[in-house]
N, C-alpha and C. Protein backbone atom coordinates (compact mmCIF):
# COMPACT_ATOMS: atom_id res chain seq x y z
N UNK A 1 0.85 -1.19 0.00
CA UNK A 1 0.00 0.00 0.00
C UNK A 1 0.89 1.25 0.00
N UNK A 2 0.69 2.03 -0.98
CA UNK A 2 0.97 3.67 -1.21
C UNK A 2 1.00 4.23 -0.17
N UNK A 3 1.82 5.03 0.70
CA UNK A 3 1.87 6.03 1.78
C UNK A 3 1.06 6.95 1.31
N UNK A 4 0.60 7.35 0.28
CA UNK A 4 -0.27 8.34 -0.37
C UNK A 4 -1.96 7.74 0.27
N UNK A 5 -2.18 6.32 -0.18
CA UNK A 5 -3.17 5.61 -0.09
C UNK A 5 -3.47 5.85 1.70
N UNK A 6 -2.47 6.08 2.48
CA UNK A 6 -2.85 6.48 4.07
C UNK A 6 -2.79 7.46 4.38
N UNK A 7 -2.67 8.90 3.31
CA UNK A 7 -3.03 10.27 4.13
C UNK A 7 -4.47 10.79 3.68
N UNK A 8 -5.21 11.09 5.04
CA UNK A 8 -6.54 11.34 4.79
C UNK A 8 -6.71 12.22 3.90
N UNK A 9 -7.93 12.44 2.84
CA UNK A 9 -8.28 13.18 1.81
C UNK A 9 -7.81 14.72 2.35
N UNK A 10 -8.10 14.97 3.42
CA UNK A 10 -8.47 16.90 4.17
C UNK A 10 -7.01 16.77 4.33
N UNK A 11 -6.00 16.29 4.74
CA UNK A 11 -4.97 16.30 4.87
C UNK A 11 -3.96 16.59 3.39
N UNK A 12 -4.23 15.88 2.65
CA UNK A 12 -3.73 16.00 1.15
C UNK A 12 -4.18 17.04 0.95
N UNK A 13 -5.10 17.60 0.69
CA UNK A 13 -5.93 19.05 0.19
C UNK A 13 -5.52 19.85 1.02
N UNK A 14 -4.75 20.32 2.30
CA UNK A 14 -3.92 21.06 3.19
C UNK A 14 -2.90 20.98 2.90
N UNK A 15 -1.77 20.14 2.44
CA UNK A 15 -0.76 19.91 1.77
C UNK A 15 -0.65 20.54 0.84
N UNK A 16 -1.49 20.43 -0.08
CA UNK A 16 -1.35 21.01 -1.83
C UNK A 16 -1.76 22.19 -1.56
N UNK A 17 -2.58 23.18 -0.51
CA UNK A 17 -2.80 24.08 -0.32
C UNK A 17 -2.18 25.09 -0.05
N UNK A 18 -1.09 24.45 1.12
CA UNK A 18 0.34 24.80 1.49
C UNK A 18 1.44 25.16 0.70
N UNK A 19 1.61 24.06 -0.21
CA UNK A 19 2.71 24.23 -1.04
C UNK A 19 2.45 25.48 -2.17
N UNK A 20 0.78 25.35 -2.47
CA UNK A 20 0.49 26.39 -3.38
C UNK A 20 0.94 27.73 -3.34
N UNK A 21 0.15 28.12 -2.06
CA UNK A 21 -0.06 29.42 -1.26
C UNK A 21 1.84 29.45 -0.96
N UNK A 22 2.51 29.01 -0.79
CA UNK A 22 4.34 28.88 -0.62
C UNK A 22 4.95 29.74 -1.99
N UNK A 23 4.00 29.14 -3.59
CA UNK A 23 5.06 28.78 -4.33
C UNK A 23 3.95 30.09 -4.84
N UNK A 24 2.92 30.52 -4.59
CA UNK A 24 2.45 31.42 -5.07
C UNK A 24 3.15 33.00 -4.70
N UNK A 25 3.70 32.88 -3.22
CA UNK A 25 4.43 34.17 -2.82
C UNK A 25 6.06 34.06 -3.57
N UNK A 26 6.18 33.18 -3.53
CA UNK A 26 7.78 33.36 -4.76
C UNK A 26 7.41 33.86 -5.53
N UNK A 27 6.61 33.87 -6.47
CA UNK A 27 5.80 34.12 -7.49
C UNK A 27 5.65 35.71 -8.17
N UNK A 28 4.77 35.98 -6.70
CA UNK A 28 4.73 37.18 -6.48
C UNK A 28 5.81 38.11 -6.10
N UNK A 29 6.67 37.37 -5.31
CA UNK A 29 8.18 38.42 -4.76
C UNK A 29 8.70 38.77 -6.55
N UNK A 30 8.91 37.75 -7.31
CA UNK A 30 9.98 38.07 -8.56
C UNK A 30 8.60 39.19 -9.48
N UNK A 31 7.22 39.18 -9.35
CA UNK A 31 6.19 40.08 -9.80
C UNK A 31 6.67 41.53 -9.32
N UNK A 32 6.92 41.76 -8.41
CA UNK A 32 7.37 42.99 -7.46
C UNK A 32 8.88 42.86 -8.15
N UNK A 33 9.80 42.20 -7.56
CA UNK A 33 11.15 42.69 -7.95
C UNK A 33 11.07 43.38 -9.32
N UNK A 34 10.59 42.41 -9.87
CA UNK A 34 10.94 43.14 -11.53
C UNK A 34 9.80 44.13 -11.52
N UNK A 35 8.79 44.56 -11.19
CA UNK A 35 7.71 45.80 -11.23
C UNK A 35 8.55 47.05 -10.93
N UNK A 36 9.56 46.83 -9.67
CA UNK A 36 10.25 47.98 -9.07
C UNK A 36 11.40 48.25 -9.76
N UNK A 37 11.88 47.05 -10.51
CA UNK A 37 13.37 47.43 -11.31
C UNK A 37 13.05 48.29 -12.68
N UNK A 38 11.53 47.44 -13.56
CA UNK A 38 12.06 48.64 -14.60
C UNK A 38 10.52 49.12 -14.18
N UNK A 39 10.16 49.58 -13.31
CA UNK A 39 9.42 50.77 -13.26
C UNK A 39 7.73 50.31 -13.92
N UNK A 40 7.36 49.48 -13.91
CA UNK A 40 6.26 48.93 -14.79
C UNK A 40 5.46 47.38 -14.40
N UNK A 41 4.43 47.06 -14.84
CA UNK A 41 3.90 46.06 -15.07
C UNK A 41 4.97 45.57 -16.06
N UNK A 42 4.66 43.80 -16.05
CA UNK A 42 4.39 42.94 -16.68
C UNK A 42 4.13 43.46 -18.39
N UNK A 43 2.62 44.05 -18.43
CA UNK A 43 1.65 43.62 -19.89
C UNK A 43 2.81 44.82 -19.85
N UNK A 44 2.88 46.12 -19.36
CA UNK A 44 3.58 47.33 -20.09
C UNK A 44 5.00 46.96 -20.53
N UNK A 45 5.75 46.25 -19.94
CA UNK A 45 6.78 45.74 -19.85
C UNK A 45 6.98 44.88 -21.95
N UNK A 46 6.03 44.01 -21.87
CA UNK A 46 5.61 43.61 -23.14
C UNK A 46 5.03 44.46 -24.28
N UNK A 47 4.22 45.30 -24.29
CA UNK A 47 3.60 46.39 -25.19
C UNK A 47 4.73 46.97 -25.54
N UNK A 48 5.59 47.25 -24.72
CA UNK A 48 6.95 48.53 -24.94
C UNK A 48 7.88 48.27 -25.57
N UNK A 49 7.96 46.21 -25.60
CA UNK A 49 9.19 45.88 -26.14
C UNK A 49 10.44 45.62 -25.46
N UNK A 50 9.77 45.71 -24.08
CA UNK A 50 11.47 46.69 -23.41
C UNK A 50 12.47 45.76 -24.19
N UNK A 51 12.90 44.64 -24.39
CA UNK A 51 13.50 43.25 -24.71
C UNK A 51 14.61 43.77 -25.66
N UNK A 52 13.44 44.34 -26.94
CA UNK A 52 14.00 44.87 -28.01
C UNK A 52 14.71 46.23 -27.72
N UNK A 53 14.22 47.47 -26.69
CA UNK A 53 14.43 48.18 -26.54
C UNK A 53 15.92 48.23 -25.62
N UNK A 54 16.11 47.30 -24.92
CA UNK A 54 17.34 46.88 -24.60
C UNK A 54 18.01 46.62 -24.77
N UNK A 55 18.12 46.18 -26.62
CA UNK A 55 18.98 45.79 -26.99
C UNK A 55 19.55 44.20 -26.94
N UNK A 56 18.34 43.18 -26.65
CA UNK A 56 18.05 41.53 -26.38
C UNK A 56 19.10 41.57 -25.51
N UNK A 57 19.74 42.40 -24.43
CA UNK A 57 20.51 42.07 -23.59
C UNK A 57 20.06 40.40 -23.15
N UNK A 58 21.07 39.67 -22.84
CA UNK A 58 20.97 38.96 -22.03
C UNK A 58 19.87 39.28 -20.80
N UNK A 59 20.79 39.85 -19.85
CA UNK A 59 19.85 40.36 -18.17
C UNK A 59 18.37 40.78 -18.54
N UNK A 60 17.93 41.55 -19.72
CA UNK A 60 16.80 42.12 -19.91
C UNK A 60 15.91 40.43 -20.32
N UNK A 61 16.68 39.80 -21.25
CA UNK A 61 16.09 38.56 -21.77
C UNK A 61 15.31 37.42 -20.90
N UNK A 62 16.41 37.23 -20.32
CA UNK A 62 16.22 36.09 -18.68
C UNK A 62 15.55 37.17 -17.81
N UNK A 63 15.50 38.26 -17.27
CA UNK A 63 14.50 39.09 -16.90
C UNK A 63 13.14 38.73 -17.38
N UNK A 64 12.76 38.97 -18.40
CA UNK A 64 11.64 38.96 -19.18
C UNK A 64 11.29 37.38 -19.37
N UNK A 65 11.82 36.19 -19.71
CA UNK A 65 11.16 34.77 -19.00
C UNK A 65 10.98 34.71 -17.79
N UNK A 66 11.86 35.01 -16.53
CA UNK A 66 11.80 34.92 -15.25
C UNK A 66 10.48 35.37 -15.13
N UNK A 67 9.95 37.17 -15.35
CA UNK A 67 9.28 37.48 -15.16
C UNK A 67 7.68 37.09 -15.76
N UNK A 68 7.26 36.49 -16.76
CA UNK A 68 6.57 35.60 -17.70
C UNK A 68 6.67 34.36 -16.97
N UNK A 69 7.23 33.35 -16.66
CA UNK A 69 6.76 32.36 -15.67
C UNK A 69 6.41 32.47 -14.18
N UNK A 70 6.77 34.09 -13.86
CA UNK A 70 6.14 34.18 -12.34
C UNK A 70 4.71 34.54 -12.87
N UNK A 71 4.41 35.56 -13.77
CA UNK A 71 3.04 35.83 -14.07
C UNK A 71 2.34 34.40 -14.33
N UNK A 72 2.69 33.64 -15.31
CA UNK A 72 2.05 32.61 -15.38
C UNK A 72 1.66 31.91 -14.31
N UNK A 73 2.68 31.38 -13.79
CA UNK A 73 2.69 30.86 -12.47
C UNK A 73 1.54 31.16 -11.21
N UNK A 74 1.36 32.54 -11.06
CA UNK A 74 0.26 33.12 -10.26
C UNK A 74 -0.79 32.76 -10.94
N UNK A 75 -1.41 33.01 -12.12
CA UNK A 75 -2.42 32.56 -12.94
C UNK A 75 -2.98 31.30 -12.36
N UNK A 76 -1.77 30.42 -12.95
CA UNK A 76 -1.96 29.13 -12.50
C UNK A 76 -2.41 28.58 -10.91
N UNK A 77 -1.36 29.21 -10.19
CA UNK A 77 -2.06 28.96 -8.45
C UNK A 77 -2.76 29.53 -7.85
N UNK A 78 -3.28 30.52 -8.51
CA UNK A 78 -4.56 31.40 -8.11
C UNK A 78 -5.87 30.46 -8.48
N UNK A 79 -5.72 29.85 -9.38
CA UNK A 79 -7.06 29.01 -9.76
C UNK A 79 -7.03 27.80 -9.14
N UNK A 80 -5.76 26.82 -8.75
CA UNK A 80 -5.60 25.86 -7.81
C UNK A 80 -6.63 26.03 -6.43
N UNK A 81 -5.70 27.00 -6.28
CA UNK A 81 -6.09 27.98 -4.79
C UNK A 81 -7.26 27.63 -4.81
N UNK A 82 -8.48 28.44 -5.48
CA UNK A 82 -9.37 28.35 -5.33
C UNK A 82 -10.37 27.66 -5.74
N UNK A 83 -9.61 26.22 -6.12
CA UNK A 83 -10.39 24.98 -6.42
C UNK A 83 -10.06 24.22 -4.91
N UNK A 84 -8.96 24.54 -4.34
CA UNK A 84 -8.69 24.10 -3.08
C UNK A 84 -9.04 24.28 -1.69
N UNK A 85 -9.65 25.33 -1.44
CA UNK A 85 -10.05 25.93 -0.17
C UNK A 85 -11.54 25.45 -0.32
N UNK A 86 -11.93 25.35 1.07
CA UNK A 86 -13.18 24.99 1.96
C UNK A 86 -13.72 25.74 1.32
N UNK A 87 -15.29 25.00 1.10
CA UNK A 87 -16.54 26.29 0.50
C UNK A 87 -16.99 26.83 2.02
């Protein structure tokens, strides 16, 4: 028998709740870091180009995925989230 197969259902669903709500504030910290570095959202961040406007720097590049999988990322555990919590 699965060690999975012996943790009660409410227990698993507190678990995944946990880890969510964890991996959702990382998420959010790199949303903020990069909001405060170049001065902007996310979507403005994209509309503007900055990428191109930077000159495809490297730092601007990996900036701009980093920042695109934290947005995603929240997307994503925001709707977990709230498939997960007690009605």
């Amino acid at each position: 028998m699965s060690i999975l197969n012996k943790i009660p259902e409410e227990e698993m669903r507190e678990i995944l709740l946990r880890e969510y709500k964890r991996r959702f504030l990382l998420y959010k910290l790199v949303d903020e870091k990069m909001r405060e570095k170049y001065n902007m959202s996310f979507e403005e961040f994209e509309a503007r180009n900055i990428v191109g406007e930077k000159g495809y720097s490297w730092e601007v590049e990996s900036d701009a995925i980093e920042w695109e999988h934290a947005i995603e990322g929240l997307r994503y555990l925001e709707e977990r989230i709230k498939e997960l919590k007690p009605e």
